[in-house]
Every structure is written in C-alpha cells, then in structure tokens.
N, C-alpha and C. Protein backbone atom coordinates (compact mmCIF):
# COMPACT_ATOMS: atom_id res chain seq x y z
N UNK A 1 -28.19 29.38 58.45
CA UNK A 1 -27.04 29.69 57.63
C UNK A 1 -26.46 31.05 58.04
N UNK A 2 -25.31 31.13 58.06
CA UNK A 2 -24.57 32.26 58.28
C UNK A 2 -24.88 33.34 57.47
N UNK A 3 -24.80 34.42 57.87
CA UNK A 3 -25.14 35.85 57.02
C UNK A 3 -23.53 37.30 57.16
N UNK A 4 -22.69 36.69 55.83
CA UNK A 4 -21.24 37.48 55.95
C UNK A 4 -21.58 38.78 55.46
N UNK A 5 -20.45 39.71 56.25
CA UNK A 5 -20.00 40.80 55.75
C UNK A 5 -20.06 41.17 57.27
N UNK A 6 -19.97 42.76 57.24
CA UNK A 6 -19.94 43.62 58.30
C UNK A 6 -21.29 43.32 58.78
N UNK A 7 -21.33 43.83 60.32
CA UNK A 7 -22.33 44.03 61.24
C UNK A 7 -22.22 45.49 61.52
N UNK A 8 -23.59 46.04 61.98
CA UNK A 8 -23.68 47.12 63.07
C UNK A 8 -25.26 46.80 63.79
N UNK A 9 -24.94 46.88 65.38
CA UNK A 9 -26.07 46.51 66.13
C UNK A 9 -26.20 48.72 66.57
N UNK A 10 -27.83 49.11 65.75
CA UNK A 10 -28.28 49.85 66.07
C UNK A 10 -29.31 49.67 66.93
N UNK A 11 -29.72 50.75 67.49
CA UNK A 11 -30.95 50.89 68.96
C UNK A 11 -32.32 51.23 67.44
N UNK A 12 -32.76 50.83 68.19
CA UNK A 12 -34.57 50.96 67.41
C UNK A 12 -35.63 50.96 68.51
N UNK A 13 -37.16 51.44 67.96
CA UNK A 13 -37.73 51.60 68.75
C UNK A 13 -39.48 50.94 67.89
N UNK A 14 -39.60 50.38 68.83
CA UNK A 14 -41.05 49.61 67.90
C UNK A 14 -42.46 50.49 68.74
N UNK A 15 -43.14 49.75 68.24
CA UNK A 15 -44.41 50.26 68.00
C UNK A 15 -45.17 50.84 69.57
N UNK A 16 -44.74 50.01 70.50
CA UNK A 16 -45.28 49.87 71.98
C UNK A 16 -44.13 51.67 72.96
N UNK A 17 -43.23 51.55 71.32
CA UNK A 17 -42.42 52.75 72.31
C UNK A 17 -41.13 52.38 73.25
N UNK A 18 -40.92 50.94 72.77
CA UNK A 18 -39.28 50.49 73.46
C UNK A 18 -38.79 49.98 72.88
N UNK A 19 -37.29 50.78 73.52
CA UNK A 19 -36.44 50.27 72.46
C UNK A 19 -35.28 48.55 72.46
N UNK A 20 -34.94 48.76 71.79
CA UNK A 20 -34.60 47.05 71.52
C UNK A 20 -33.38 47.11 70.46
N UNK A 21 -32.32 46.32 70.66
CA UNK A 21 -30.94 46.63 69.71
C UNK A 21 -31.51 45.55 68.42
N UNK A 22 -31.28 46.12 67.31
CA UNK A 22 -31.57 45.14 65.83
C UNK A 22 -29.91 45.46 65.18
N UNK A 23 -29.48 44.19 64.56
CA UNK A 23 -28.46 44.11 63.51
C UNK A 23 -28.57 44.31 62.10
N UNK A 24 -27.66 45.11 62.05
CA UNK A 24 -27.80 45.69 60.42
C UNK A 24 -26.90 45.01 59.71
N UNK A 25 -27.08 44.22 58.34
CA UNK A 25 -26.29 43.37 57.76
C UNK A 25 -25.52 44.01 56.87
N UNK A 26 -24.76 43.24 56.35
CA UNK A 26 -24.00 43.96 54.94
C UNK A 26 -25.02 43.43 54.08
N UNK A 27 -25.13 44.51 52.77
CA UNK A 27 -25.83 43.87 51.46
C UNK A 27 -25.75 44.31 50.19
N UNK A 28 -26.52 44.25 49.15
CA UNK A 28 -25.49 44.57 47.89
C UNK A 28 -26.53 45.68 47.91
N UNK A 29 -25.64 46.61 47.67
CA UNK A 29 -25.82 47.97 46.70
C UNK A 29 -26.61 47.68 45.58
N UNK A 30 -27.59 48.85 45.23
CA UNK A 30 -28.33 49.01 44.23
C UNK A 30 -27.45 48.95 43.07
N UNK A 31 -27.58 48.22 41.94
CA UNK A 31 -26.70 47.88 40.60
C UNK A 31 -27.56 48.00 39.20
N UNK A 32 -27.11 48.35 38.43
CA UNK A 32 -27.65 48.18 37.15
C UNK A 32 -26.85 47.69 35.85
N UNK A 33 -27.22 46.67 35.53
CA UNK A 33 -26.15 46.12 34.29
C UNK A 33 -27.00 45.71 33.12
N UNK A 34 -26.71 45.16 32.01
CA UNK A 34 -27.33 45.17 30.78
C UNK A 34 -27.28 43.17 30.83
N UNK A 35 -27.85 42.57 30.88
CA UNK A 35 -27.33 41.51 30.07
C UNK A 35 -27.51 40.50 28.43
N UNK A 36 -27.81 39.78 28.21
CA UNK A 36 -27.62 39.11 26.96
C UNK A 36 -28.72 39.58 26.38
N UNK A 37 -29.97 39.68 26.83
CA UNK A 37 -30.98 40.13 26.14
C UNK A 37 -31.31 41.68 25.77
N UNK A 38 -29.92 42.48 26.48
CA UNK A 38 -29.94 43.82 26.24
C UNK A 38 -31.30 44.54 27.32
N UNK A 39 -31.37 43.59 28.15
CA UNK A 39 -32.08 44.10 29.40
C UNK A 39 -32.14 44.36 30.57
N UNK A 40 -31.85 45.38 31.18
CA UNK A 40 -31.14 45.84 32.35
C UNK A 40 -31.53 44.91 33.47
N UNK A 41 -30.28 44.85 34.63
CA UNK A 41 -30.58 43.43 35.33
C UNK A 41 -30.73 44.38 36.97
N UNK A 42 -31.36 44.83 37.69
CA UNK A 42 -31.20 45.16 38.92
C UNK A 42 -31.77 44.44 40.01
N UNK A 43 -31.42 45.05 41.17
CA UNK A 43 -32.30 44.15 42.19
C UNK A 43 -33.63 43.59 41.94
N UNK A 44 -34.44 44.47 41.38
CA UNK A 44 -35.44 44.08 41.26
C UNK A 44 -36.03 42.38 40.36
N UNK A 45 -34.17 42.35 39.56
CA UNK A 45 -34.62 41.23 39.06
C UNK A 45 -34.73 40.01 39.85
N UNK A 46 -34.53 40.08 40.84
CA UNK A 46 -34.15 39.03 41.99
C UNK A 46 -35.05 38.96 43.16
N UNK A 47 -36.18 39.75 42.99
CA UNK A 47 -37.32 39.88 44.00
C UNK A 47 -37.39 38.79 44.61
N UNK A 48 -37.93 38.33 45.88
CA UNK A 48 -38.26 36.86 46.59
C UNK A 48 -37.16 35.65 45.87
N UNK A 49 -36.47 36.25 45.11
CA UNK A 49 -35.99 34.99 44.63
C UNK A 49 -33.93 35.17 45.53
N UNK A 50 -33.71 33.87 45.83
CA UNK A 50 -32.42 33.99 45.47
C UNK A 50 -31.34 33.89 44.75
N UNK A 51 -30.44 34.01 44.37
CA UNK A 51 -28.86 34.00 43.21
C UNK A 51 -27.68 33.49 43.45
N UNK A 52 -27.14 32.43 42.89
CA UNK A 52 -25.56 32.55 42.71
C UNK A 52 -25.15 33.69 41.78
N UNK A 53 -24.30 34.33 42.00
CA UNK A 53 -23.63 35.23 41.22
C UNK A 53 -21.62 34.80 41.18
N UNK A 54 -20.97 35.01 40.25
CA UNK A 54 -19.84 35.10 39.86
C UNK A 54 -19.35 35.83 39.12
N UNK A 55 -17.97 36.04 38.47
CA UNK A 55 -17.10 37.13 37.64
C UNK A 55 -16.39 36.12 37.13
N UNK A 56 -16.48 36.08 35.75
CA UNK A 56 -15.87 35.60 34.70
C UNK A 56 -15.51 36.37 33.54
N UNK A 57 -15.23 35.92 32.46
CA UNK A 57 -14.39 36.52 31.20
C UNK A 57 -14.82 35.38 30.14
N UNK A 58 -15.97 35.69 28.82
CA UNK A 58 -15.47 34.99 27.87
C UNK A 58 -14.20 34.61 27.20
N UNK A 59 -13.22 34.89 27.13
CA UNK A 59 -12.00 34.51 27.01
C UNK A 59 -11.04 33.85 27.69
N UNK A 60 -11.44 34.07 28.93
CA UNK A 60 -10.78 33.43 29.84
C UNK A 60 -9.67 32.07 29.73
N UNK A 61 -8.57 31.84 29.72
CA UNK A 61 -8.28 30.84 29.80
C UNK A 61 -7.56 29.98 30.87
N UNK A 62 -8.01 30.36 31.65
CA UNK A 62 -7.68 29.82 33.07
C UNK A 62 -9.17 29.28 34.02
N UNK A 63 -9.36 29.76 35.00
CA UNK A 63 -10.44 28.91 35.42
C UNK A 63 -12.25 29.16 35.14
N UNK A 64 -12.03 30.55 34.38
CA UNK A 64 -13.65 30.44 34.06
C UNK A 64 -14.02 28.75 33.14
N UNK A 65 -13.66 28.25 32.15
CA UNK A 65 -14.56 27.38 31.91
C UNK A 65 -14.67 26.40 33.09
N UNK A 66 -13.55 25.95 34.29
CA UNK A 66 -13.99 25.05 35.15
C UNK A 66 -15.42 26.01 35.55
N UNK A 67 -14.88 26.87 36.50
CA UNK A 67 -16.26 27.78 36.66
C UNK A 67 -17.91 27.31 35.76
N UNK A 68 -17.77 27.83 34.78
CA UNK A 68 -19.12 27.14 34.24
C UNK A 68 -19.33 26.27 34.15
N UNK A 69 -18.57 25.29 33.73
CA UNK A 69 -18.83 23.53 34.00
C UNK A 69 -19.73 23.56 35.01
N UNK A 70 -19.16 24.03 36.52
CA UNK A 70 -19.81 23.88 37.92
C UNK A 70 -20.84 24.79 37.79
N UNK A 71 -20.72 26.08 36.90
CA UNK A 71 -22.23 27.07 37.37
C UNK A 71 -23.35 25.82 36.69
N UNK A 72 -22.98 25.33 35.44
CA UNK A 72 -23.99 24.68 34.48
C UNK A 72 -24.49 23.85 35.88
N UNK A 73 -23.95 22.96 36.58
CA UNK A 73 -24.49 21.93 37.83
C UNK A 73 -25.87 22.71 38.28
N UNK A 74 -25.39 23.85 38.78
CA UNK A 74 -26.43 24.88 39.71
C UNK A 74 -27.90 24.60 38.69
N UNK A 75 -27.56 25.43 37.31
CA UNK A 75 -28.36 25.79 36.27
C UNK A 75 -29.33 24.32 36.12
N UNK A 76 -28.64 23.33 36.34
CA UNK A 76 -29.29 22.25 35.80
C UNK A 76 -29.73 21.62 36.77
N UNK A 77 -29.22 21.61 37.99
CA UNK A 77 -30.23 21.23 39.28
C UNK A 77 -31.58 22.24 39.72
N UNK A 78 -31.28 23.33 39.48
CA UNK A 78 -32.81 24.21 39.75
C UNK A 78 -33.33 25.36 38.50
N UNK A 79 -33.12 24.52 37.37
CA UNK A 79 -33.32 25.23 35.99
C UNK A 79 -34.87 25.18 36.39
N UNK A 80 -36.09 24.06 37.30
CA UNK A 80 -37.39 24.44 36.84
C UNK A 80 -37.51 25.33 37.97
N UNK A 81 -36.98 25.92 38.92
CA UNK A 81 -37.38 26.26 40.58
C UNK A 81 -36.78 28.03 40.08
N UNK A 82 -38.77 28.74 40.18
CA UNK A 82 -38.27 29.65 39.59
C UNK A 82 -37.98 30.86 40.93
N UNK A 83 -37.40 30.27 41.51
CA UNK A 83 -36.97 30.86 42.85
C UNK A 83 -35.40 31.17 43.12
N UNK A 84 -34.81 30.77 41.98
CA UNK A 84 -33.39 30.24 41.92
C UNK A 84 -32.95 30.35 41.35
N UNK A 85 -31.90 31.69 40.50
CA UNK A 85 -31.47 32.37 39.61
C UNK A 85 -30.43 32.78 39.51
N UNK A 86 -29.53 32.96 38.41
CA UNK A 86 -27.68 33.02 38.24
C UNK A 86 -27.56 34.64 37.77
N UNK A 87 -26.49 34.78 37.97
CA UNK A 87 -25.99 36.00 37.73
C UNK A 87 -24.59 35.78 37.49
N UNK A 88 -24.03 35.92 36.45
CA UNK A 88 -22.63 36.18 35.76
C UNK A 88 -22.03 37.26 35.48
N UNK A 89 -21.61 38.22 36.28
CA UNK A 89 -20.62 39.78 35.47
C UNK A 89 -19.61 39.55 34.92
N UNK A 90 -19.33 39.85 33.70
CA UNK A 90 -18.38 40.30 32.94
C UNK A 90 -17.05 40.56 33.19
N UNK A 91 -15.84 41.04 33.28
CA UNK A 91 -15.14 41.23 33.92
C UNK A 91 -14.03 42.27 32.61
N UNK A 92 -14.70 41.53 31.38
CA UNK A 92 -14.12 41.97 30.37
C UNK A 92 -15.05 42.98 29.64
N UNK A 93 -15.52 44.29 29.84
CA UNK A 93 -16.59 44.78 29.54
C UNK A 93 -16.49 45.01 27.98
N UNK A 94 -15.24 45.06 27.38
CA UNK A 94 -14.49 45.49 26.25
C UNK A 94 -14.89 44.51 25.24
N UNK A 95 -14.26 43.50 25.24
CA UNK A 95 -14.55 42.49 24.81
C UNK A 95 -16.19 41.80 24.69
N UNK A 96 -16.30 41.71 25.96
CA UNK A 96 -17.67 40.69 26.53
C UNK A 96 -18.79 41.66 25.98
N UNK A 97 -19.44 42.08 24.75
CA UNK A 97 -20.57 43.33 24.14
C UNK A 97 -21.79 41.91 24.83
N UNK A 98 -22.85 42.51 24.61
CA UNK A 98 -24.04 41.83 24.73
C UNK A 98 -24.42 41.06 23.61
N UNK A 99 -23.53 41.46 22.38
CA UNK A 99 -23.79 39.74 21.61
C UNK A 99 -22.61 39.14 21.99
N UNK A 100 -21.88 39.14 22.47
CA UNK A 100 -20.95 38.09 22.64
C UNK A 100 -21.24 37.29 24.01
N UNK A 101 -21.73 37.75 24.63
CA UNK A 101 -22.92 37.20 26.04
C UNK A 101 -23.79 36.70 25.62
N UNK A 102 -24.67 37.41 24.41
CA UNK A 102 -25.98 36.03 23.91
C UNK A 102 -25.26 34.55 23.26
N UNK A 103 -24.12 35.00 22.78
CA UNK A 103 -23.58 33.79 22.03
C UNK A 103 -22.95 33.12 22.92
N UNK A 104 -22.53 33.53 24.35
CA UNK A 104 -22.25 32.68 24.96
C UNK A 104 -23.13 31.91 25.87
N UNK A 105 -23.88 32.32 26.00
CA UNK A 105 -25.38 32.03 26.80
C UNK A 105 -26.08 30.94 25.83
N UNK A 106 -26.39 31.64 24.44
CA UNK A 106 -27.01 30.29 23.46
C UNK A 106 -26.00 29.28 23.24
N UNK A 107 -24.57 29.14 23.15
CA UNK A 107 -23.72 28.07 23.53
C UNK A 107 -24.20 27.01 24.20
N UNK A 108 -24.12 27.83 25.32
CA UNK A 108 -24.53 27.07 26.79
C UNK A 108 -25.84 25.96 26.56
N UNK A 109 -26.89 26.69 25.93
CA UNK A 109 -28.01 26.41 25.84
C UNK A 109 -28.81 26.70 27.22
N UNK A 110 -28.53 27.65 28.18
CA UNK A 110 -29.39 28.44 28.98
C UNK A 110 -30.09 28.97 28.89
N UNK A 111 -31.50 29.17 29.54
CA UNK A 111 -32.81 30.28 29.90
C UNK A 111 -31.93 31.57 30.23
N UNK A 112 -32.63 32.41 29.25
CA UNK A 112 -32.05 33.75 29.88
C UNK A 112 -32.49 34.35 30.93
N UNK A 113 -33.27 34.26 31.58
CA UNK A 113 -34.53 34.82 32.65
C UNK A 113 -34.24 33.69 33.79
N UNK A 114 -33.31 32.58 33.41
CA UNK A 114 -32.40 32.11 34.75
C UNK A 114 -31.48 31.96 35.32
N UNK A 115 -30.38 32.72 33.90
CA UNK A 115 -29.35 32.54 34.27
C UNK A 115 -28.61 34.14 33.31
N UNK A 116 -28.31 35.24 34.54
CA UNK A 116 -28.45 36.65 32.99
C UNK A 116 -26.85 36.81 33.19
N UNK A 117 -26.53 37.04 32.27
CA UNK A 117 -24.61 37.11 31.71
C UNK A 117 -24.91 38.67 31.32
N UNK A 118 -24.13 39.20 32.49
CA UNK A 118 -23.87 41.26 32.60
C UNK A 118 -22.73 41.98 32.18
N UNK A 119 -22.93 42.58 31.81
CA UNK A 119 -21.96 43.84 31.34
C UNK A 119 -22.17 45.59 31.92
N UNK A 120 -21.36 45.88 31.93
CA UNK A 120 -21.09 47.18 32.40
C UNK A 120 -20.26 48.26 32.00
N UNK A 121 -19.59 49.18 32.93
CA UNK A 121 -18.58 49.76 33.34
C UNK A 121 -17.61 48.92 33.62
N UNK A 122 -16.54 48.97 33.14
CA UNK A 122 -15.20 48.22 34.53
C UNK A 122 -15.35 48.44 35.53
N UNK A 123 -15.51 50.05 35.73
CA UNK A 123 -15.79 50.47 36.98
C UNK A 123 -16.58 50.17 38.22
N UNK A 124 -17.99 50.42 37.20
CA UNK A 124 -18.92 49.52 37.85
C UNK A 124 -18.65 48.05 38.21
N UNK A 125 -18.58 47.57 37.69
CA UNK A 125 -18.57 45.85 38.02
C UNK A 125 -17.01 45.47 38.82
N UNK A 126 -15.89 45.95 38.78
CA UNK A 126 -15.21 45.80 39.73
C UNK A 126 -15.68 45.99 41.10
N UNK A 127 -16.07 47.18 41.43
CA UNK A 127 -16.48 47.86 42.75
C UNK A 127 -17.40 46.89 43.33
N UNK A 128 -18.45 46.15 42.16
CA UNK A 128 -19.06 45.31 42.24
C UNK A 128 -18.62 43.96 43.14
N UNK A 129 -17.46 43.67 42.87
CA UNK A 129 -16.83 42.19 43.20
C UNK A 129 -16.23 42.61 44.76
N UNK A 130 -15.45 43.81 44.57
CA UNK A 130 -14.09 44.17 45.71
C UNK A 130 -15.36 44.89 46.82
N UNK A 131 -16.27 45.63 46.77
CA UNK A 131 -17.12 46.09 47.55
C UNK A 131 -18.53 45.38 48.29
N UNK A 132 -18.85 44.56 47.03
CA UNK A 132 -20.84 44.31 47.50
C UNK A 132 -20.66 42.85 47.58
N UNK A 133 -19.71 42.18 46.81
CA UNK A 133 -19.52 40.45 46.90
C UNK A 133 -18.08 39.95 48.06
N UNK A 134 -17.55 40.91 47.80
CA UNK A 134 -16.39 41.05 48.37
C UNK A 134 -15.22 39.85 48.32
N UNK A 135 -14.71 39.74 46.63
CA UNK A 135 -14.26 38.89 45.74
C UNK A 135 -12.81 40.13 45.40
N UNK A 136 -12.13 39.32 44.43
CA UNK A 136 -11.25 39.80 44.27
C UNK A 136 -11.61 40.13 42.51
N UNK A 137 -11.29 41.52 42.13
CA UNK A 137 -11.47 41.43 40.69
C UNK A 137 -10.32 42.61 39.88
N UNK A 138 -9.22 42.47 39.37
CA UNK A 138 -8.38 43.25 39.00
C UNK A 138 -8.00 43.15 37.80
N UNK A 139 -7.56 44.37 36.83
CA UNK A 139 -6.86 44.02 35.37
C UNK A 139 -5.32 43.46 36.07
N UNK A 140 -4.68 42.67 35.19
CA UNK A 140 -3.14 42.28 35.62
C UNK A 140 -2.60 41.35 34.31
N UNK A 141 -1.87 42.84 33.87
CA UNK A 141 -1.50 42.50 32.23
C UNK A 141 -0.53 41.19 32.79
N UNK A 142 -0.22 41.34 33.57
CA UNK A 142 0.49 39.31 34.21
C UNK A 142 -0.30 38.02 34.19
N UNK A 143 -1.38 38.48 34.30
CA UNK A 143 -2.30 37.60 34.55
C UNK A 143 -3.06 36.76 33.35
N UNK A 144 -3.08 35.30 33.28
CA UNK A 144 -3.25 34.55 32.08
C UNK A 144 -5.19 35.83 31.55
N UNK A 145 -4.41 36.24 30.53
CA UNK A 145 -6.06 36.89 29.89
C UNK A 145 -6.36 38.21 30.26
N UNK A 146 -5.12 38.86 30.67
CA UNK A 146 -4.98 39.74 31.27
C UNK A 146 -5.96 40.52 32.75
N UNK A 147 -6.51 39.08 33.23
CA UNK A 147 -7.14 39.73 34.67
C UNK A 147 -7.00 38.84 35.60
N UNK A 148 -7.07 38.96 36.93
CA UNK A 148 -7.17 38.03 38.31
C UNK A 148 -8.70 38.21 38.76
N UNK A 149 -9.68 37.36 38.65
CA UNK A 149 -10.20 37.17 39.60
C UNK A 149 -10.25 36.13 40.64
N UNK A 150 -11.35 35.72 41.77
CA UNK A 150 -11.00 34.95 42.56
C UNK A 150 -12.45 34.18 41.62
N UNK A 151 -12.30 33.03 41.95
CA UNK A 151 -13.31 32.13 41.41
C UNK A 151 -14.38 31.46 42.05
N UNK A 152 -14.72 32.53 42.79
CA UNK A 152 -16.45 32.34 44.19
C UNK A 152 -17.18 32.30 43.69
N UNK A 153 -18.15 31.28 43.74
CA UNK A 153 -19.90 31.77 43.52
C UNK A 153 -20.38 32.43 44.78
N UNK A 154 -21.12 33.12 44.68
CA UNK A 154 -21.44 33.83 46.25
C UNK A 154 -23.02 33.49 46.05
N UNK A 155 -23.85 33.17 47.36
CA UNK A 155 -25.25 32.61 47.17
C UNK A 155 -25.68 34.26 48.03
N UNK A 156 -26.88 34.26 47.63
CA UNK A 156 -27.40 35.72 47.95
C UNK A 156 -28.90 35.43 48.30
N UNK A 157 -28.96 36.12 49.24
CA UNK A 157 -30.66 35.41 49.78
C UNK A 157 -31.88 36.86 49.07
N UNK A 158 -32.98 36.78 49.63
CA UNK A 158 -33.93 37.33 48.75
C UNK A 158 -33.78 39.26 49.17
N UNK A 159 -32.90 38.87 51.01
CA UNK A 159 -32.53 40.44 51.01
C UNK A 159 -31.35 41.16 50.83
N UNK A 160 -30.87 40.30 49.73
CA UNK A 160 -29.87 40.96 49.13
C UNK A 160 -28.51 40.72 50.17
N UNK A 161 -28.74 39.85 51.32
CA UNK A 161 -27.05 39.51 52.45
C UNK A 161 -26.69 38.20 51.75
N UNK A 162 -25.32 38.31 51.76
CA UNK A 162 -24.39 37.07 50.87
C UNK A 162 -24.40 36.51 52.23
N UNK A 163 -25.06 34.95 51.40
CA UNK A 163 -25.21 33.55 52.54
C UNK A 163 -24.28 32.53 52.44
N UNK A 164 -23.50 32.38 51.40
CA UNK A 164 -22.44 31.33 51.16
C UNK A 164 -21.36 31.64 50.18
N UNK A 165 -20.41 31.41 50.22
CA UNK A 165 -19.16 31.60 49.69
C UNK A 165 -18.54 30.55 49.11
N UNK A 166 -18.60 29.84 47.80
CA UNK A 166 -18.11 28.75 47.47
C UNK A 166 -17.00 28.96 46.40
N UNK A 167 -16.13 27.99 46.27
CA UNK A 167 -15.29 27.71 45.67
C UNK A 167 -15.22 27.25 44.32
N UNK A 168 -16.03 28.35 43.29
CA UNK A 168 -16.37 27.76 42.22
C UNK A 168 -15.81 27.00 41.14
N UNK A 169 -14.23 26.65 41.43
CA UNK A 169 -13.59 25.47 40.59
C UNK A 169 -13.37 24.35 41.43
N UNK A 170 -14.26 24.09 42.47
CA UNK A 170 -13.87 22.59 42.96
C UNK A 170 -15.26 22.49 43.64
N UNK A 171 -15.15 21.06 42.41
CA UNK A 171 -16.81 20.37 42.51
C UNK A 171 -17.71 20.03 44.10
N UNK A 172 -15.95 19.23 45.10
CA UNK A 172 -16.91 18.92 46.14
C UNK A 172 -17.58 20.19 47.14
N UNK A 173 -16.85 21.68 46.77
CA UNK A 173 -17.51 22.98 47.46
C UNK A 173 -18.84 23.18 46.31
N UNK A 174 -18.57 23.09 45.63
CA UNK A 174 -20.05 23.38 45.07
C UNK A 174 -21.21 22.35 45.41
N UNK A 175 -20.97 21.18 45.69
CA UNK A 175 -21.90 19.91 46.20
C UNK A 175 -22.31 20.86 47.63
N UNK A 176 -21.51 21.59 48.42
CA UNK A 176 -22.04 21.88 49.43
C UNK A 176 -23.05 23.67 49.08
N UNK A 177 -22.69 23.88 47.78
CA UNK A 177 -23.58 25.07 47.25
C UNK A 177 -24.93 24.46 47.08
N UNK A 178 -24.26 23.32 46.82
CA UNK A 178 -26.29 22.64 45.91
C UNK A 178 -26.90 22.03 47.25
N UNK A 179 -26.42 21.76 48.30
CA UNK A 179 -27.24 21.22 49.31
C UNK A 179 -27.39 22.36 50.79
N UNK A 180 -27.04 23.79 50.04
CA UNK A 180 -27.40 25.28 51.24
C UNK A 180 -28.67 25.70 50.42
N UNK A 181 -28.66 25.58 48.70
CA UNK A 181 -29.67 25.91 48.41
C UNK A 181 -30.75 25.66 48.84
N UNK A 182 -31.07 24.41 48.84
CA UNK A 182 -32.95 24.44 49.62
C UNK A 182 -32.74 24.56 50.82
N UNK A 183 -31.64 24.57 51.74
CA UNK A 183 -31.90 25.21 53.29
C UNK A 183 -32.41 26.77 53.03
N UNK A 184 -31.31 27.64 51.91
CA UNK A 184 -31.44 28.98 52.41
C UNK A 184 -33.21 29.11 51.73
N UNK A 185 -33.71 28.36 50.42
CA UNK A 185 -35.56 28.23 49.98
C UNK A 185 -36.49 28.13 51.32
N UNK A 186 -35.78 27.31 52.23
CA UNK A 186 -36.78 27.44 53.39
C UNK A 186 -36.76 28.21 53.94
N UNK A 187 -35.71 28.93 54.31
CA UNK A 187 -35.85 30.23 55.49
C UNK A 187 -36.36 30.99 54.37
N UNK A 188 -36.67 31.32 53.11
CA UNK A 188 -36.71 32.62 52.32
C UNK A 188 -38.17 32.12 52.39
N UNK A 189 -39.00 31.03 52.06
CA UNK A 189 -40.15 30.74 52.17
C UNK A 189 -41.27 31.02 52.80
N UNK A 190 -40.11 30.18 54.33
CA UNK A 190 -40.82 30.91 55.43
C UNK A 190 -40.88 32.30 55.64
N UNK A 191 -39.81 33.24 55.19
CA UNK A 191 -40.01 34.54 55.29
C UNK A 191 -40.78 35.23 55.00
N UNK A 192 -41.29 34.66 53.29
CA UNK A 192 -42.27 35.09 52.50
C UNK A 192 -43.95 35.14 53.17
N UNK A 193 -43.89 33.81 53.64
CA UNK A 193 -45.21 33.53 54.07
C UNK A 193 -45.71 34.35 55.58
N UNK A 194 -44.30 35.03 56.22
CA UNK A 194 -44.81 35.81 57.15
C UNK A 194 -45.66 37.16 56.64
C-alpha cells in the first residue's frame, strides 16, 4: 500500500559503519484531544493499532450524517478486531462539549475505546486536518452549518503515515477502505512480529 505525504531520502549510517540512504515519511504530529469519555486521546492511544480518522460537526447538515452512515460500516465490520480503531474530530469545538459527543456516540450505540469523538482548540484541530491529515477544514459563514470540510476518512497505519484516502460519502470508496484494511493488518502484523 502506498504511504502519502512528503518524502525526504536522508544518508544514515548502521551498525557495521556504512552508510545507506533511508526515506523519511510524512506523519502525524504529536496531538492531544479530549473525547466523549473526557479522556485525553493521543498517539499513544493508537499503539500497534491502526485508525480511520475524519472531521465532522454534530450539527452538520450536509454530508456528515452520510459520513457516519459509512464510518458506522467500518465500526461494524471490525467492532471485535481490537487492532482497528476510529477517530472523529470535532470541527465545531463550540458547540460539540464532551457531552454532546457522549450523546452522540451513545446515539450511535458505539464502544468508546473503538471509536473516540474529539474535541479541542479550533486551532488545534484545524491545523490538525490542513497539516497532519492533509484535508480541508475551514469556518465559512457561506457554508451550509457554517463550515467546509472535505469528507475523507484517512486510514493511518501503526506509525502514524496516512495509508489511504477515501471518500467518505460514497459507499463504493469506502468498500475499497474495508478491503485495504486487512491488507494494511498484515503488513502492521508482520511488522509487529519482527
């Protein structure tokens, strides 16, 4: 599977004392957000495991509910595979408090520990989308709900490099989200077991 963002091929030098060019990937920045359970969500929550992540708006009335319709698919094809975990930011930090994330989460009827709905900064979590996912995320009092985002799930492997880019309001790109998942479980597997 492909591994997006920027490259840089640096010189390194191993153990024997020669050197050898290695590629440096793009990857997400260290983050800290709160979600439904009022429990901070960072890398660490994602150890060996990998994530879809997206940017939505409880209010939303434009394409976040297609959006969850399709995240629920993900949630409900690898709800027991505890290797395989969602991430939702906020977009509306104002609005979206951490009970209005539990109530949208117990809606759902989702595991919180598989699927965590975040809040922040604006600040933070924009920079989040336009920098580390590299999504589109803007206020735009034009905009139905007053924001634009783009509507990607982005798949994220266990070292933190975005592996797939899907189209999270159209079902047949997400069919191709649910069948990268157990490709990208095997390479992360095998990684593990080295």
């Amino acid at each position: 599977m492909l591994i997006y963002g920027s490259q840089e091929i640096v010189e390194k030098t191993d153990e024997n004392n020669k050197t050898f060019n290695d590629t440096i990937y793009h990857i997400i920045n260290d983050y800290q957000f709160v979600d439904q359970d009022s429990d901070f969500v960072t890398p660490e929550t994602f150890v060996n495991c990998i994530y879809v992540t997206d940017f939505f708006f409880t209010t939303c009335p434009s394409i976040c509910p297609k959006m969850t319709a399709q995240m629920m698919r993900v949630y409900e094809e690898f709800e027991e595979n505890r290797k395989v975990k969602l991430l939702s930011h906020s977009i509306d930090p104002t609005h979206d408090t951490v009970a209005v994330l539990k109530e949208y989460a117990d809606n759902l009827g989702v595991k919180s520990d598989k699927w965590h709905f975040v809040t922040g900064t604006k600040e933070d979590i924009f920079e989040m989308g336009r920098k580390n996912y590299m999504v589109a995320v803007v206020e735009d009092e034009n905009a139905e709900g007053g924001f634009f985002h783009g509507g990607h799930f982005i798949l994220v492997d266990n070292k933190r490099r975005i592996r797939g880019i899907y189209d999270g309001t159209d079902s047949l790109d997400v069919n191709n989200l649910l069948n990268d998942i157990p490709i990208l479980l095997k390479e992360v597997n095998k990684d593990l077991a080295q």
